[in-house]
C-alpha atoms as a PDB file:
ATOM      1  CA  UNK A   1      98.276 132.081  95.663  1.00  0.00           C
ATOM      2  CA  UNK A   2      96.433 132.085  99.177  1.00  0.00           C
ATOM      3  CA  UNK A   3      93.451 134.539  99.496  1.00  0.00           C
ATOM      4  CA  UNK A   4      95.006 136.792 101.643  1.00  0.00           C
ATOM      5  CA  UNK A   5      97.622 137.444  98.890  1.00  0.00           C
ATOM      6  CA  UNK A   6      95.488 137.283  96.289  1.00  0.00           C
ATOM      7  CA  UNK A   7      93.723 141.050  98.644  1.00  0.00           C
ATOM      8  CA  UNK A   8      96.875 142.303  98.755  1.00  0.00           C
ATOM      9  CA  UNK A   9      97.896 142.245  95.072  1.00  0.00           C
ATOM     10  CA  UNK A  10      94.266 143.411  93.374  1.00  0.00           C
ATOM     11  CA  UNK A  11      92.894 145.564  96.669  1.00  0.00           C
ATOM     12  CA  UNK A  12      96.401 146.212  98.293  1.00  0.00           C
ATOM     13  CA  UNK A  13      95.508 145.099 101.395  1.00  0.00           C
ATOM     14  CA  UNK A  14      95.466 141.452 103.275  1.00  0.00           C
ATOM     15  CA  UNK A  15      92.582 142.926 105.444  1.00  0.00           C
ATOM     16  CA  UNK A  16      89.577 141.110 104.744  1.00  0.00           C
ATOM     17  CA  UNK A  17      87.437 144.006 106.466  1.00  0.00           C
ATOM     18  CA  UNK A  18      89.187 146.310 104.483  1.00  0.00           C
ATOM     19  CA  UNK A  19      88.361 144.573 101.080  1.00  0.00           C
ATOM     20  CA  UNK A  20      85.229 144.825 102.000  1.00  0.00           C
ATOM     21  CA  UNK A  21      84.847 148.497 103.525  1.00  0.00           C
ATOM     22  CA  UNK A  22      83.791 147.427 106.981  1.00  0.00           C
ATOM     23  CA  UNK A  23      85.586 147.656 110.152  1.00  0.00           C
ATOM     24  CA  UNK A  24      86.928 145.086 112.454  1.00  0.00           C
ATOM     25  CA  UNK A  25      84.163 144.012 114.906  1.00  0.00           C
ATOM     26  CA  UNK A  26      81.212 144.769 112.075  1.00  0.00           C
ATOM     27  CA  UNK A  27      78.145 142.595 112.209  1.00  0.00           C
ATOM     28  CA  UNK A  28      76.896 140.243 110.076  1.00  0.00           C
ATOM     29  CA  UNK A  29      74.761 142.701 108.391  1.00  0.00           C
ATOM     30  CA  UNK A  30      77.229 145.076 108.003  1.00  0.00           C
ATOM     31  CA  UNK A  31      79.484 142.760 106.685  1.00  0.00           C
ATOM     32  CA  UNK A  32      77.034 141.347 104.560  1.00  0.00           C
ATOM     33  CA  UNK A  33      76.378 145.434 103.455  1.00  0.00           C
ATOM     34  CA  UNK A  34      79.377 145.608 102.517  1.00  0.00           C
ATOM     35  CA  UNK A  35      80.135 142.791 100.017  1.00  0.00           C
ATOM     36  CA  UNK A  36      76.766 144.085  98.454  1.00  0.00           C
ATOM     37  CA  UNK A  37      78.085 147.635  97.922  1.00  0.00           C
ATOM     38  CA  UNK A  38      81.269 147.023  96.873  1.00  0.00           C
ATOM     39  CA  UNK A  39      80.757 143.836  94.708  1.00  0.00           C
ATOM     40  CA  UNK A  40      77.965 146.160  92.866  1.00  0.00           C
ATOM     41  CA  UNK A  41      81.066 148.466  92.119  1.00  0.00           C
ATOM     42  CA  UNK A  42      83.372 145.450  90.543  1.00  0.00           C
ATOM     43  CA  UNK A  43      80.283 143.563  89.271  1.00  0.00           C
ATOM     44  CA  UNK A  44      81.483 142.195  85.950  1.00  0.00           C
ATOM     45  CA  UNK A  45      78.233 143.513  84.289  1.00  0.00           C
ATOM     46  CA  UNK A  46      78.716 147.118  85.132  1.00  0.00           C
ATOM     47  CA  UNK A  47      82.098 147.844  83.456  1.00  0.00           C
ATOM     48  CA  UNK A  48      83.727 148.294  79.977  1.00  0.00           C
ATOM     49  CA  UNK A  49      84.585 144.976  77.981  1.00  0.00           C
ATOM     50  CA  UNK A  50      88.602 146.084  79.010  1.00  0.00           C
ATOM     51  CA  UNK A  51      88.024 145.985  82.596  1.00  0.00           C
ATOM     52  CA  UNK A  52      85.887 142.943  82.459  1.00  0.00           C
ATOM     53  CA  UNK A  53      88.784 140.765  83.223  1.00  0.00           C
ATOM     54  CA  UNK A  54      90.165 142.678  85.884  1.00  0.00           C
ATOM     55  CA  UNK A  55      86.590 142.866  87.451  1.00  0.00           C
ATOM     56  CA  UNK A  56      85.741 139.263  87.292  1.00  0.00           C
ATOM     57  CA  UNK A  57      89.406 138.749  89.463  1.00  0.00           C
ATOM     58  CA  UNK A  58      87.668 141.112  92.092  1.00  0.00           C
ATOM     59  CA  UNK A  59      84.410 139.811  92.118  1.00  0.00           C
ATOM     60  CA  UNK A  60      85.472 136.328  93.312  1.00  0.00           C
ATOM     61  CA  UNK A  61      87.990 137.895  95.867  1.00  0.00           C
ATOM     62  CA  UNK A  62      85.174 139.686  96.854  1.00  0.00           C
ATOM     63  CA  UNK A  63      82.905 136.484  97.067  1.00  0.00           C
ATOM     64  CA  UNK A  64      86.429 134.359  99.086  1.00  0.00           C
ATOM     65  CA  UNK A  65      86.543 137.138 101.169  1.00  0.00           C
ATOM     66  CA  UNK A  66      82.695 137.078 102.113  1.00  0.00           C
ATOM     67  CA  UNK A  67      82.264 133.505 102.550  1.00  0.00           C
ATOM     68  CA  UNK A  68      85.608 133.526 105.396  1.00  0.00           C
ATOM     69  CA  UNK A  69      83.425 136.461 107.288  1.00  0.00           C
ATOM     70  CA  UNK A  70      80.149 135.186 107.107  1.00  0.00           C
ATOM     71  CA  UNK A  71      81.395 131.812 108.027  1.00  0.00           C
ATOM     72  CA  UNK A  72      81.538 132.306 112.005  1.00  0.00           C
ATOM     73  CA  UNK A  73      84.618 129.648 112.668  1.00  0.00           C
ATOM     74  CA  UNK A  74      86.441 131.042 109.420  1.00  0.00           C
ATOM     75  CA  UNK A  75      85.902 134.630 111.552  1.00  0.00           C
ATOM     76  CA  UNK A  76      86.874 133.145 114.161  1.00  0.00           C
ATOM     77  CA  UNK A  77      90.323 131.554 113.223  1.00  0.00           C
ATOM     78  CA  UNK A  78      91.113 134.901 111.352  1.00  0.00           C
ATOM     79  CA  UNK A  79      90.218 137.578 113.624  1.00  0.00           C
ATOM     80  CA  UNK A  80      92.358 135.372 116.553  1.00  0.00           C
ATOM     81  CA  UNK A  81      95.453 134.268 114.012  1.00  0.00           C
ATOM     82  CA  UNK A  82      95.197 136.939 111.202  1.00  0.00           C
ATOM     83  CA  UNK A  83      95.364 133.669 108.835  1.00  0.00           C
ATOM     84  CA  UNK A  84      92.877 131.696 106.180  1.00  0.00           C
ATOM     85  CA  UNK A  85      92.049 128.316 105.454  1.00  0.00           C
ATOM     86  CA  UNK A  86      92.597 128.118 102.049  1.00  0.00           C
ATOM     87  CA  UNK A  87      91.629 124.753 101.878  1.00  0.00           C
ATOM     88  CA  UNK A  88      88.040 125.102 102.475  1.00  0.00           C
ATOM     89  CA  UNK A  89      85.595 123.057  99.788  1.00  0.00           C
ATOM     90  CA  UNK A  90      84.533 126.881  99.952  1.00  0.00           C
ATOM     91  CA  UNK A  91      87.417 128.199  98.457  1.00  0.00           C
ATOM     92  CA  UNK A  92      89.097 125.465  96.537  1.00  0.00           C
ATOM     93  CA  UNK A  93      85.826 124.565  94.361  1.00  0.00           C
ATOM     94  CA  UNK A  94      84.790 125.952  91.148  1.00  0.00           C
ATOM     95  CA  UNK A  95      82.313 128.258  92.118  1.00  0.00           C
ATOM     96  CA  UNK A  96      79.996 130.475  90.263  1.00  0.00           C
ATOM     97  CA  UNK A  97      80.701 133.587  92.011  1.00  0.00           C
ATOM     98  CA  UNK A  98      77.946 135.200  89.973  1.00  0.00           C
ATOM     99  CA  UNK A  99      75.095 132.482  90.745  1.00  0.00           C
ATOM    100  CA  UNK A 100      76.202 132.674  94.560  1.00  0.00           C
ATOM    101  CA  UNK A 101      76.148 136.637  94.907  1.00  0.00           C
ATOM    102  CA  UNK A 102      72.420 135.918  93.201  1.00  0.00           C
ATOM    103  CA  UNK A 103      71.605 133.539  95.825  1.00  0.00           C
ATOM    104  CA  UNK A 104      72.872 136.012  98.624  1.00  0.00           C
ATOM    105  CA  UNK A 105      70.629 139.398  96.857  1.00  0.00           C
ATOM    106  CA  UNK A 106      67.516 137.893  95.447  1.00  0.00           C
ATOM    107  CA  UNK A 107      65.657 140.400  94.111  1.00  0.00           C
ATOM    108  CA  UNK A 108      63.096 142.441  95.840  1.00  0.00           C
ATOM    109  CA  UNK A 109      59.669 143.068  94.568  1.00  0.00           C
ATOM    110  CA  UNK A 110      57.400 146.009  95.208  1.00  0.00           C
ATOM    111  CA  UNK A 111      55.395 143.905  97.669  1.00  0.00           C
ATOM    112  CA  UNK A 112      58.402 142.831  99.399  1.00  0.00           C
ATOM    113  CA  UNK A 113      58.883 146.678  99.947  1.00  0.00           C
ATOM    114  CA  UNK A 114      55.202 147.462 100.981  1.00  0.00           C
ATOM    115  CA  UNK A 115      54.985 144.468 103.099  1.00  0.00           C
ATOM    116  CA  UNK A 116      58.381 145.471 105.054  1.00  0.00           C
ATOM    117  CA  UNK A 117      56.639 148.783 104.949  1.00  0.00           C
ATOM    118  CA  UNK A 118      53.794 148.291 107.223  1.00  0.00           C
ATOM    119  CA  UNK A 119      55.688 145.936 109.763  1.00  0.00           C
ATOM    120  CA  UNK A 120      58.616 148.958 109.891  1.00  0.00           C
ATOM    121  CA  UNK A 121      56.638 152.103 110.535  1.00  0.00           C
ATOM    122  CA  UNK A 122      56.115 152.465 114.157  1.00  0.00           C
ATOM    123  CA  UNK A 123      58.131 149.063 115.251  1.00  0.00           C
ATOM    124  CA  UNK A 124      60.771 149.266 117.766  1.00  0.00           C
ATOM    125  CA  UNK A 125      63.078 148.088 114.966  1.00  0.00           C
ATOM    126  CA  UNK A 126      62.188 152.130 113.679  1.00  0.00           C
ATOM    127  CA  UNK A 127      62.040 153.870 116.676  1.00  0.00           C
ATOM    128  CA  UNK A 128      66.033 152.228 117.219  1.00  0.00           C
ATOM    129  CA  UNK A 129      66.840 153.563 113.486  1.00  0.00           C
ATOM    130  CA  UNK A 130      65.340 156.543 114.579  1.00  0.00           C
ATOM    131  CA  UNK A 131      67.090 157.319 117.465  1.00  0.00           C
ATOM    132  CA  UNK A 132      70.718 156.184 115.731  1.00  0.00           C
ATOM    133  CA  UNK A 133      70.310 158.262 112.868  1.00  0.00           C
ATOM    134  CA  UNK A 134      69.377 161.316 115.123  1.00  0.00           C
ATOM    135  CA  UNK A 135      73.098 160.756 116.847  1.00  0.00           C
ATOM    136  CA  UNK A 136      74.839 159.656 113.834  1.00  0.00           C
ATOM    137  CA  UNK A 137      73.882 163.348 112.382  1.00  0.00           C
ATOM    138  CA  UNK A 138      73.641 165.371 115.407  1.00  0.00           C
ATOM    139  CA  UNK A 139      70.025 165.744 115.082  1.00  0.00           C
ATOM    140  CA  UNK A 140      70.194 167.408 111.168  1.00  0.00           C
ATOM    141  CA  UNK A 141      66.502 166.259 109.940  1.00  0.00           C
ATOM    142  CA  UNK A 142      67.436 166.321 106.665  1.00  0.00           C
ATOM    143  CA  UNK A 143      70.127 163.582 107.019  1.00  0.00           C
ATOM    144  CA  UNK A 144      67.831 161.419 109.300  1.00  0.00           C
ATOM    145  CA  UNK A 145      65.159 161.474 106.816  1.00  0.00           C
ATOM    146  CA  UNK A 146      66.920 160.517 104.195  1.00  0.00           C
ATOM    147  CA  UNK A 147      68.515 157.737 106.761  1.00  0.00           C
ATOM    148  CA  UNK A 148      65.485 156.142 107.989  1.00  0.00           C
ATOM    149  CA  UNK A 149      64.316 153.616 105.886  1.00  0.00           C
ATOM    150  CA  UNK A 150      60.791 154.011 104.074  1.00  0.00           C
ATOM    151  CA  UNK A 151      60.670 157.690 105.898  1.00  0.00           C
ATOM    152  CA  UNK A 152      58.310 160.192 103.177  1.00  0.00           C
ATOM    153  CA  UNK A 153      57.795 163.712 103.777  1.00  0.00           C
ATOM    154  CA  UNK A 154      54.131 162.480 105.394  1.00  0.00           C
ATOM    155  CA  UNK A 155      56.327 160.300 108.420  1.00  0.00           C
ATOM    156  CA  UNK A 156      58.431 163.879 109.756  1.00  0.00           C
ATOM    157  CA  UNK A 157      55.811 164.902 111.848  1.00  0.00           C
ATOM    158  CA  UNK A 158      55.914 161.244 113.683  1.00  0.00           C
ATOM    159  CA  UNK A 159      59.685 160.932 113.551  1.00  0.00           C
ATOM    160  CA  UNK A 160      60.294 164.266 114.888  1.00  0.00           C
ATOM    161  CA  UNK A 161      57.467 163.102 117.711  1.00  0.00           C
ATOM    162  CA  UNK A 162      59.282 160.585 118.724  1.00  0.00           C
ATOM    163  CA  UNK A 163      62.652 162.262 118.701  1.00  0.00           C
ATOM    164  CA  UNK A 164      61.059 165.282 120.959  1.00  0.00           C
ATOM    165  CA  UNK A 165      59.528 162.040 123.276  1.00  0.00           C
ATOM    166  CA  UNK A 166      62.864 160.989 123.657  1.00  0.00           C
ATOM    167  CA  UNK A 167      64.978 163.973 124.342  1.00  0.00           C
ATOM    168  CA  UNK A 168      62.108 164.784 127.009  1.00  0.00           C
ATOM    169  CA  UNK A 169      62.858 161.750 128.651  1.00  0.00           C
ATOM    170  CA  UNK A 170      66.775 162.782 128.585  1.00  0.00           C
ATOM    171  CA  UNK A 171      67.318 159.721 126.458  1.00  0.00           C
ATOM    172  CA  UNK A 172      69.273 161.516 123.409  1.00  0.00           C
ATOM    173  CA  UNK A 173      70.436 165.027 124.025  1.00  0.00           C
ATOM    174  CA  UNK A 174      68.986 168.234 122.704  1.00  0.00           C
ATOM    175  CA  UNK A 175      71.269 168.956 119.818  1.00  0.00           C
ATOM    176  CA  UNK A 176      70.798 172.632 118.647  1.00  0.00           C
ATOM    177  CA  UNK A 177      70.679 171.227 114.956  1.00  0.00           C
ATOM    178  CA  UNK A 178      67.192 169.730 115.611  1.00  0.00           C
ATOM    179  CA  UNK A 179      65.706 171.587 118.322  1.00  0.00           C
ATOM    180  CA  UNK A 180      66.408 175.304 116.943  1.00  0.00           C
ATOM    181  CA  UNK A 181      65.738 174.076 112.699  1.00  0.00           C
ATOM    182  CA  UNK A 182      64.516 177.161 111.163  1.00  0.00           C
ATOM    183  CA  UNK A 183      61.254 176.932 109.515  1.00  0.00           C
ATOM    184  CA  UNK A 184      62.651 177.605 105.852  1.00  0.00           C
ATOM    185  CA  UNK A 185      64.016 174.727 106.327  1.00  0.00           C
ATOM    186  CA  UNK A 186      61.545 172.755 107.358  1.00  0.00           C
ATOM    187  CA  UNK A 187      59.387 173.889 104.332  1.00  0.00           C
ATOM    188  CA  UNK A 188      62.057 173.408 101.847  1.00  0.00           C
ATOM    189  CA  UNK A 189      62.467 169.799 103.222  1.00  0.00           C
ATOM    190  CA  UNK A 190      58.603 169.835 102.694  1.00  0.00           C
ATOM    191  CA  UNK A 191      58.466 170.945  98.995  1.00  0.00           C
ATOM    192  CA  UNK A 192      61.593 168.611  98.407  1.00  0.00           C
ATOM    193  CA  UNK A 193      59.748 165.448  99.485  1.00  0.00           C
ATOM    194  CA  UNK A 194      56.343 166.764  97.694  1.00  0.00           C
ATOM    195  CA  UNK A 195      58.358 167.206  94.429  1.00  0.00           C
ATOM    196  CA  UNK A 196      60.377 163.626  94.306  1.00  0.00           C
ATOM    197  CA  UNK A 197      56.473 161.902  95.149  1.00  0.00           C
ATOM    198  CA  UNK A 198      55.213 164.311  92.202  1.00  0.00           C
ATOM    199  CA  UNK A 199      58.301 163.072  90.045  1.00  0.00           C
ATOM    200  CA  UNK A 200      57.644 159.825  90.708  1.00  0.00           C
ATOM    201  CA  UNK A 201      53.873 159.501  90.327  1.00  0.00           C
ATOM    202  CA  UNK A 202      54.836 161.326  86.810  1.00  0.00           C
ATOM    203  CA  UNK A 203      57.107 158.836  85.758  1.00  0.00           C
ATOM    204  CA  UNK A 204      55.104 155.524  86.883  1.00  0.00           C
ATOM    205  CA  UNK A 205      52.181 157.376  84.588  1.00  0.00           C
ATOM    206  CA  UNK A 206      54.973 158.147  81.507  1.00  0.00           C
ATOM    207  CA  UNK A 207      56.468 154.164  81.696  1.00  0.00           C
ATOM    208  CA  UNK A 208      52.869 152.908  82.188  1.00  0.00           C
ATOM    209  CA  UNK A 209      54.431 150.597  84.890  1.00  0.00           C
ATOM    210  CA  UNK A 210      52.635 147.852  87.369  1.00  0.00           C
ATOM    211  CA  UNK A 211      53.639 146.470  90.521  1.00  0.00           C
ATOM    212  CA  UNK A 212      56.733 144.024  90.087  1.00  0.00           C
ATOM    213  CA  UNK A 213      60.304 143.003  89.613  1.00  0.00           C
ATOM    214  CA  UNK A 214      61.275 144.745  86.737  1.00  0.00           C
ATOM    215  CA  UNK A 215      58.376 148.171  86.709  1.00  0.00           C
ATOM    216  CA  UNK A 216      60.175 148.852  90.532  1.00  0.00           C
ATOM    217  CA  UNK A 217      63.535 149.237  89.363  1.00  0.00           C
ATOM    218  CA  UNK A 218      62.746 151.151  86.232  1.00  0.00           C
ATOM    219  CA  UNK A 219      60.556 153.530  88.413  1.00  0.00           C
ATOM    220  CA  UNK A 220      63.563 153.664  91.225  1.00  0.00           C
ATOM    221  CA  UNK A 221      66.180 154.285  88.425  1.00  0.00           C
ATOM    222  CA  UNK A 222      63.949 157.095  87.376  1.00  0.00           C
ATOM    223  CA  UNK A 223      63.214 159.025  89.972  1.00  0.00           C
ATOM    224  CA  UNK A 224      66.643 158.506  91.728  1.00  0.00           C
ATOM    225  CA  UNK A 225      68.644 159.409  88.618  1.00  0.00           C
ATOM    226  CA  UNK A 226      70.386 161.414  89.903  1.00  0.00           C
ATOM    227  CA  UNK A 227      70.778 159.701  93.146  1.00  0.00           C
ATOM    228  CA  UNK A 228      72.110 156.180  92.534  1.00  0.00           C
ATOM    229  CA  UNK A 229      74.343 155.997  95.877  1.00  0.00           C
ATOM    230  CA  UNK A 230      70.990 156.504  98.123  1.00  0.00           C
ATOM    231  CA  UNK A 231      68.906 154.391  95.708  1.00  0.00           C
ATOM    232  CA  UNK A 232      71.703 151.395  95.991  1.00  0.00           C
ATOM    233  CA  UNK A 233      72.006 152.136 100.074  1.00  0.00           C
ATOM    234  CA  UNK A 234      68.294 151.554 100.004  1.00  0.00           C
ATOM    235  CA  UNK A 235      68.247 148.740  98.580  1.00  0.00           C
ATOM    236  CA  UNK A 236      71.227 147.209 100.123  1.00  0.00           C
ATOM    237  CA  UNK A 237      69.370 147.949 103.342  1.00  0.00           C
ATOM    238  CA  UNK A 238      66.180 146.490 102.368  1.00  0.00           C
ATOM    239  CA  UNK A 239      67.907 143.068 101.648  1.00  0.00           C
ATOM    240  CA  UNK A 240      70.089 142.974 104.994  1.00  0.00           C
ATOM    241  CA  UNK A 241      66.776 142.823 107.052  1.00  0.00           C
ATOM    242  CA  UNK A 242      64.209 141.972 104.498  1.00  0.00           C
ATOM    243  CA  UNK A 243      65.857 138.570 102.840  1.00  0.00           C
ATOM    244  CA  UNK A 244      67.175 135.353 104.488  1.00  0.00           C
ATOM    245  CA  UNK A 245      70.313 134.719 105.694  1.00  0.00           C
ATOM    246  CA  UNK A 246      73.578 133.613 103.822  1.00  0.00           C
ATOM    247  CA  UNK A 247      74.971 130.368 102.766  1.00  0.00           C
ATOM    248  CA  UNK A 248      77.772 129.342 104.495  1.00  0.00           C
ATOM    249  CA  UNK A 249      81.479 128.174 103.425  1.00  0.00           C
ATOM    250  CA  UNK A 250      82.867 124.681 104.350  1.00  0.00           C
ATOM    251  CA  UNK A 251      84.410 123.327 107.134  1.00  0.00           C
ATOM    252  CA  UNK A 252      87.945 124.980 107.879  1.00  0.00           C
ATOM    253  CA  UNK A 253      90.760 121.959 106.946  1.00  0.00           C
ATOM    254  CA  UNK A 254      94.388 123.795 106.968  1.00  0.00           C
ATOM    255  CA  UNK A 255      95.905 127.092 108.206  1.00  0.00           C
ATOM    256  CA  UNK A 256      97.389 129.245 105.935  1.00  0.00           C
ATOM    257  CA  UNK A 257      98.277 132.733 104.579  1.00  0.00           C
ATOM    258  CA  UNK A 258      99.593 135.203 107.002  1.00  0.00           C
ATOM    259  CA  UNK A 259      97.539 138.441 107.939  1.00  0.00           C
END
């Protein structure tokens, strides 16, 4: 069975972007975004011994599916022809689905974070973010700050600077959302953001952690306990600019499959 039937009959679709929750046209990061999130969903390690089986199944569709979008003449031939070469030493060998998606997601270490940190803050790369998130949620500051990568209660008086800069200049329009925010709310984003760094400070002291690997996660997975879709965005973020790029699949050999 060809990949493209092999989508239809476990995800119930032949749409490779679909498989992997991305639209036609998405980037390589985005792409790349979106094996990460929804591979952490199926990943073999995360589910019940009964669904093990059926998760492992996705988990290498997932990976087939990956490797024919990140490979730009696979795209290529499938976006044009709707069709997949199933021939590919990509798809044909006996891969270790697991070992590749480790290869792809390394893991990231507090420094990695810090380090990512300082060259962010106050790059271009930010002030684009910025400016996205602002029209993505019609200038509601509570959405772009949780948006923004590495943004803390301390970086709101700087974002909405350069928000204020920019709708001066008539380069993003004055939504009402942002330029009439009430105070209270304001404050209550305020005491919000002072209460997670409390939280956290709290629970680095209770685990007795130090910088690293395994002390970051435990310290992430406390404090966002209750908040594991932004923790895994985060993260899934933080590896689509912060680590290198992807291996690629072999050379395309045969047509086949239809879309």
């Amino acid at each position: 069975m060809g990949l493209l039937e092999q989508c239809e009959e476990v995800f119930g679709t032949s749409d490779l972007y679909q498989v992997l929750g991305v639209k036609t046209g998405a980037s390589e990061g985005e792409i790349r975004r979106g094996y990460r999130k929804i591979s952490l969903q199926v990943h073999p390690d995360r589910v019940t011994e009964v669904e093990k089986e059926t998760a492992t199944q996705k988990f290498q569709i997932l990976g087939k599916a990956y490797t024919v979008l990140s490979d730009k003449e696979q795209r290529a031939v499938y976006d044009e022809q709707g069709i997949v070469d199933d021939e590919t030493d990509a798809l044909t060998q006996d891969r270790d689905w697991e070992a590749y998606w480790r290869l792809l997601f390394k893991k990231i270490t507090f420094d990695d974070i810090k380090n990512f940190e300082d060259k962010y803050k106050g790059s271009e790369e930010e002030m684009t973010d910025i400016k996205q998130a602002y029209m993505e949620f019609k200038g509601d500051m509570d959405c772009i700050m949780e948006s923004v990568l590495c943004a803390t209660v301390g970086d709101e008086p700087r974002i909405r600077e350069v928000l204020e800069s920019a709708i001066k200049a008539q380069e993003l329009p004055a939504y009402t959302a942002f330029t009439k925010e009430s105070k209270n709310k304001q404050r209550a984003r305020k005491r919000q953001g002072d209460r997670e760094a409390k939280e956290a400070e709290a629970a680095r002291l209770e685990l007795g952690l130090e910088d690293g690997d395994d002390s970051l996660k435990a310290l992430i997975q406390k404090k966002q306990k209750d908040r594991e879709k932004e923790m895994n965005s985060f993260l899934t973020a933080m590896e689509a600019k912060y680590c290198g790029k992807s291996a690629k699949g072999g050379k395309k050999t045969a047509k086949k499959g239809k879309k």
